[in-house]
N, C-alpha and C. Protein backbone atom coordinates (compact mmCIF):
# COMPACT_ATOMS: atom_id res chain seq x y z
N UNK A 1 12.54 -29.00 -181.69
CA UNK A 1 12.33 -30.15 -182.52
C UNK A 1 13.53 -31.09 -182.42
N UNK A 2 14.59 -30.59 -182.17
CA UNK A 2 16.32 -31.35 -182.53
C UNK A 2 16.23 -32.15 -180.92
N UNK A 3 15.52 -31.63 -180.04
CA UNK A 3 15.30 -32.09 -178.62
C UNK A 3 14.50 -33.31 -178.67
N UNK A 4 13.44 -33.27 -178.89
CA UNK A 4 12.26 -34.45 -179.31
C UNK A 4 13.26 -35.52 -180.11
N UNK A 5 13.81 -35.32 -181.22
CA UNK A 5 14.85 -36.25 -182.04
C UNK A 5 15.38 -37.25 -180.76
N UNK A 6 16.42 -36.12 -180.24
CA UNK A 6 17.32 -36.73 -179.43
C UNK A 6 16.54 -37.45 -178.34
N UNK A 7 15.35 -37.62 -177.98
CA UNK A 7 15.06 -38.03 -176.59
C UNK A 7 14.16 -39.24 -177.84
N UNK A 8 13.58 -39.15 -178.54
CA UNK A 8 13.11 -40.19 -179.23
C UNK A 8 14.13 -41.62 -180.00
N UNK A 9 15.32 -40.97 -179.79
CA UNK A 9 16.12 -41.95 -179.80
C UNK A 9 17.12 -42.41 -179.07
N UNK A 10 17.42 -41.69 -177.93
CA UNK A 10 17.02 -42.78 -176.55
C UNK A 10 16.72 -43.39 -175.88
N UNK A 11 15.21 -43.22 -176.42
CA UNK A 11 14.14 -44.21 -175.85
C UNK A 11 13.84 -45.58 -176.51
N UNK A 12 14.48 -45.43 -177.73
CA UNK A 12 14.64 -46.55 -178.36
C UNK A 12 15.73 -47.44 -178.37
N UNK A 13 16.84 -47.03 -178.31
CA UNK A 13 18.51 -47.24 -177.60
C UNK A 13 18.48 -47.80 -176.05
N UNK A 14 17.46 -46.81 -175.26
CA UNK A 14 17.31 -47.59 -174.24
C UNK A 14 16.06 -48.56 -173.50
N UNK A 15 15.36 -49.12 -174.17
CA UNK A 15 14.49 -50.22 -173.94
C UNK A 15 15.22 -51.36 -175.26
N UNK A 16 16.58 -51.24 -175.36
CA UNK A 16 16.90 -52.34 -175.48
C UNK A 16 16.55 -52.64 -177.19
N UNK A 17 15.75 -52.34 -178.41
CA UNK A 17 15.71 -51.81 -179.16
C UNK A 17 17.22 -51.85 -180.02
N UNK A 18 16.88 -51.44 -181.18
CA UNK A 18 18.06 -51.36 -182.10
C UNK A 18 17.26 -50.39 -183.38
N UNK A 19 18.07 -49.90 -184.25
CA UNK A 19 17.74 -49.29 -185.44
C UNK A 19 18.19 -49.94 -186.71
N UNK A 20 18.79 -51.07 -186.34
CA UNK A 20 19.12 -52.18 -187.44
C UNK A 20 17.79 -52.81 -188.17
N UNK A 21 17.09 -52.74 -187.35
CA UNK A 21 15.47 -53.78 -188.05
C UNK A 21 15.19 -52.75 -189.54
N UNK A 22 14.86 -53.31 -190.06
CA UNK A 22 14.17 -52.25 -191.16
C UNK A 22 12.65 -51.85 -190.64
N UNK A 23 11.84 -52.45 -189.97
CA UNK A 23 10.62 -52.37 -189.91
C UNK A 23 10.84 -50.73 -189.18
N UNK A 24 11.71 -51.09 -187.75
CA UNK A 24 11.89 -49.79 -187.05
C UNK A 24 12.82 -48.74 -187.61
N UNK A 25 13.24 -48.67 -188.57
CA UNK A 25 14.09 -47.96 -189.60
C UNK A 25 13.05 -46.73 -190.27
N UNK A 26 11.74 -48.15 -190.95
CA UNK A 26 11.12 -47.15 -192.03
C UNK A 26 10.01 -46.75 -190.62
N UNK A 27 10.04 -47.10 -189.79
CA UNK A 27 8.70 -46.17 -188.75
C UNK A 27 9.42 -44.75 -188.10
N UNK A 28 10.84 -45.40 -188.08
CA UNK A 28 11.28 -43.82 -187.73
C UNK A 28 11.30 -43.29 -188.86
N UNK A 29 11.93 -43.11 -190.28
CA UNK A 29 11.81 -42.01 -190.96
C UNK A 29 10.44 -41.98 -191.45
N UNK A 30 9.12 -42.37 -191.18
CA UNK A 30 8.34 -42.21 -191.55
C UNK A 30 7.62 -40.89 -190.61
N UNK A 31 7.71 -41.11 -189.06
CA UNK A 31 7.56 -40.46 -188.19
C UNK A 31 8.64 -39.22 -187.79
N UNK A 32 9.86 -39.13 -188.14
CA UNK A 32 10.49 -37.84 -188.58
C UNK A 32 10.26 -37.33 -189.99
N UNK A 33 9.66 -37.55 -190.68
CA UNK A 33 9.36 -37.08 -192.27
C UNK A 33 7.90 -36.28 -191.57
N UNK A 34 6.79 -36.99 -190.95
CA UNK A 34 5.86 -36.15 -190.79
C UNK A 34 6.14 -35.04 -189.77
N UNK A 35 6.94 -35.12 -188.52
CA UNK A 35 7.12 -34.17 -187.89
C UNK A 35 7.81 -33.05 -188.48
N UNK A 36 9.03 -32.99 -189.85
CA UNK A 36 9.55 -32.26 -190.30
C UNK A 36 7.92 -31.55 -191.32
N UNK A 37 7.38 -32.20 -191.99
CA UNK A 37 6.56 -31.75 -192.77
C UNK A 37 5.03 -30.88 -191.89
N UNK A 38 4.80 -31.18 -190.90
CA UNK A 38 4.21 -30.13 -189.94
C UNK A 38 5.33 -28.84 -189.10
N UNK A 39 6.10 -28.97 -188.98
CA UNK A 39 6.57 -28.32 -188.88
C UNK A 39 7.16 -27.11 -190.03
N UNK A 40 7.16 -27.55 -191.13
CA UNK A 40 6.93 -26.50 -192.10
C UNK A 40 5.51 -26.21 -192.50
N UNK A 41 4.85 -27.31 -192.25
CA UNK A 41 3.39 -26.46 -192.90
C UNK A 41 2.94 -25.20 -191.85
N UNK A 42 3.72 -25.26 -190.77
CA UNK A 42 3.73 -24.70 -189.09
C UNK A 42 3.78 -23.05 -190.16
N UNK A 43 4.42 -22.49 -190.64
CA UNK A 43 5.18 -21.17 -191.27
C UNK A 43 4.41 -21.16 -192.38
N UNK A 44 3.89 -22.27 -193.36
CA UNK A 44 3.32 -21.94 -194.92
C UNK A 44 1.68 -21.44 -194.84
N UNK A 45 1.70 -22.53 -193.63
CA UNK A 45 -0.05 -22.07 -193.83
C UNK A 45 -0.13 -20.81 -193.28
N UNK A 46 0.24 -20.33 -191.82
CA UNK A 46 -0.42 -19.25 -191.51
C UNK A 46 0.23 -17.80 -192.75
N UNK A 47 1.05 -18.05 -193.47
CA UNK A 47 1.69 -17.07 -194.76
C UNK A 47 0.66 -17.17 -195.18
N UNK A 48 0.15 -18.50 -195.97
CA UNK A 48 -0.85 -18.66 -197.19
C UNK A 48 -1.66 -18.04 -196.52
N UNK A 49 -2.53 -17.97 -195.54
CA UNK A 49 -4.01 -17.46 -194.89
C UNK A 49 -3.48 -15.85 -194.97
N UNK A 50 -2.43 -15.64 -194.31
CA UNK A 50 -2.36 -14.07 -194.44
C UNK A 50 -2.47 -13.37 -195.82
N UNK A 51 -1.88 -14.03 -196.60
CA UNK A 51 -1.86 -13.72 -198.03
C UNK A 51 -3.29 -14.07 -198.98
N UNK A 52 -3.60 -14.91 -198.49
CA UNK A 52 -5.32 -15.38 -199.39
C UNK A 52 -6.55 -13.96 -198.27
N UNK A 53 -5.59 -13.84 -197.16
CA UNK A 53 -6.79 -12.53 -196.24
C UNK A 53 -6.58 -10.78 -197.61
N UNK A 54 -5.46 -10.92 -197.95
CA UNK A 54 -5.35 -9.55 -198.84
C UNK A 54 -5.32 -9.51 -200.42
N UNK A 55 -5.41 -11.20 -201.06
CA UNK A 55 -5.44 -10.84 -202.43
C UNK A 55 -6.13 -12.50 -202.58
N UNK A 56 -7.58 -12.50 -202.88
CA UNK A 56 -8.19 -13.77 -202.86
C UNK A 56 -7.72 -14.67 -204.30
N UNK A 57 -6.81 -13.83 -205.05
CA UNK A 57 -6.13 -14.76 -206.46
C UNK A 57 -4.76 -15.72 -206.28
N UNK A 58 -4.87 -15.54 -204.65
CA UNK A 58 -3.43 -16.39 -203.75
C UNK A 58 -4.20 -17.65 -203.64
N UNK A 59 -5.48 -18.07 -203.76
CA UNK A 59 -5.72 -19.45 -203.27
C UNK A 59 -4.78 -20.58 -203.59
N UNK A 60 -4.73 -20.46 -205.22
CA UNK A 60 -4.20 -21.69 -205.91
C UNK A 60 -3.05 -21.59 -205.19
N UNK A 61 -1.68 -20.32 -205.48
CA UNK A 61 -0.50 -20.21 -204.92
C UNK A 61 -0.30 -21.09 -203.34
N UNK A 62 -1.57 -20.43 -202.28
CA UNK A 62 -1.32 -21.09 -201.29
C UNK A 62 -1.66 -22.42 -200.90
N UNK A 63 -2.56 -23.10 -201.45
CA UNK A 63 -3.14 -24.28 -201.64
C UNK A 63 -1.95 -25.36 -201.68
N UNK A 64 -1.56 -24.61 -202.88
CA UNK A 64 -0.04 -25.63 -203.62
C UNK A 64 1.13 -25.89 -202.32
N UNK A 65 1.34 -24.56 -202.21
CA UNK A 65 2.77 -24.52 -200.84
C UNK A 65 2.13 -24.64 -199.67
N UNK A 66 0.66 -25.00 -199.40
CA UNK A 66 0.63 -25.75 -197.97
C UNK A 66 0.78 -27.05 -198.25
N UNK A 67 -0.02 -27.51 -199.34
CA UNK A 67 0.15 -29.16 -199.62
C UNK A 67 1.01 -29.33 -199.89
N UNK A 68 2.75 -29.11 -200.46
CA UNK A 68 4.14 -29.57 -200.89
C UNK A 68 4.68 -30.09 -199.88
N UNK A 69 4.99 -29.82 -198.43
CA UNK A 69 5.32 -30.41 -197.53
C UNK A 69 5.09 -32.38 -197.35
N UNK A 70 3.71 -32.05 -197.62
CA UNK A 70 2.97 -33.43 -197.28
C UNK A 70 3.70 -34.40 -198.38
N UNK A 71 3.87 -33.93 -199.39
CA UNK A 71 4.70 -34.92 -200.20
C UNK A 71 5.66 -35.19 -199.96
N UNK A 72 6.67 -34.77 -198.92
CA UNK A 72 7.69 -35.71 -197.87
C UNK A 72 6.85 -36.98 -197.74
N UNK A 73 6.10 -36.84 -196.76
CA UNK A 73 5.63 -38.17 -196.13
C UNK A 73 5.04 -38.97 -197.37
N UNK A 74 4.44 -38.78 -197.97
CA UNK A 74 4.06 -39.37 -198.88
C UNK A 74 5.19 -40.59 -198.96
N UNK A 75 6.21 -40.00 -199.51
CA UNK A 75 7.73 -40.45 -199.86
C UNK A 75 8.05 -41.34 -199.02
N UNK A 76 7.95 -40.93 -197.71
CA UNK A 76 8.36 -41.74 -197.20
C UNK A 76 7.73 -43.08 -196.75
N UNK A 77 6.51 -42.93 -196.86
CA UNK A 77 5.46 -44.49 -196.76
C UNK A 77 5.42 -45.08 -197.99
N UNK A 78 6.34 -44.39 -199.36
CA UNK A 78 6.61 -45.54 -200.06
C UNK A 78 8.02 -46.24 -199.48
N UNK A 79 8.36 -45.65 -199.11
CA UNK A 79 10.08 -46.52 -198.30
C UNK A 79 9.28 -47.88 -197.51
N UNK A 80 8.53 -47.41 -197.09
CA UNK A 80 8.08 -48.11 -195.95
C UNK A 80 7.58 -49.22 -196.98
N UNK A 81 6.78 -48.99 -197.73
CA UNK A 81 6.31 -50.49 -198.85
C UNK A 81 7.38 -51.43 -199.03
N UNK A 82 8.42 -50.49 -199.53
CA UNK A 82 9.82 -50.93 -200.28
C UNK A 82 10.18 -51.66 -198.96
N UNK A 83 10.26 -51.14 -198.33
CA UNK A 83 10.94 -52.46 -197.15
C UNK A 83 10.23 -53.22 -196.44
């Protein structure tokens, strides 16, 4: 993931680009907020499924901690309003 970072902002550094704009500011942390937030749902969901496979009173529990992630991004497409 720390690889993808680094080559995604090279590519922007090098076509000349800047990270001064706000527009390209809030599209990058909007687009590292969702890659961080799949990448944890990457570990919660397949837990939650293992755990809702041996005690079906885990739904709510897992329901909750797959959807918490997503409220990063959420967050962060209000930045994106804000600017």
């Amino acid at each position: 993931m720390l690889e993808a970072t680094n080559a995604l902002g090279n590519a922007v550094l090098s076509t000349g680009g800047t990270l001064t704009d706000p527009s390209a500011a809030a599209a990058l942390a909007v687009g590292l907020a969702a890659l961080g937030a799949g990448y944890a749902e990457r570990g919660i969901g397949s837990a939650a499924v293992g755990a809702m496979a041996e005690d079906d009173d885990l739904f709510v529990n897992g329901l909750i901690l797959t959807v918490l992630p997503e409220t990063i991004v959420i967050l962060a497409l209000v930045v994106v309003f804000i600017v």
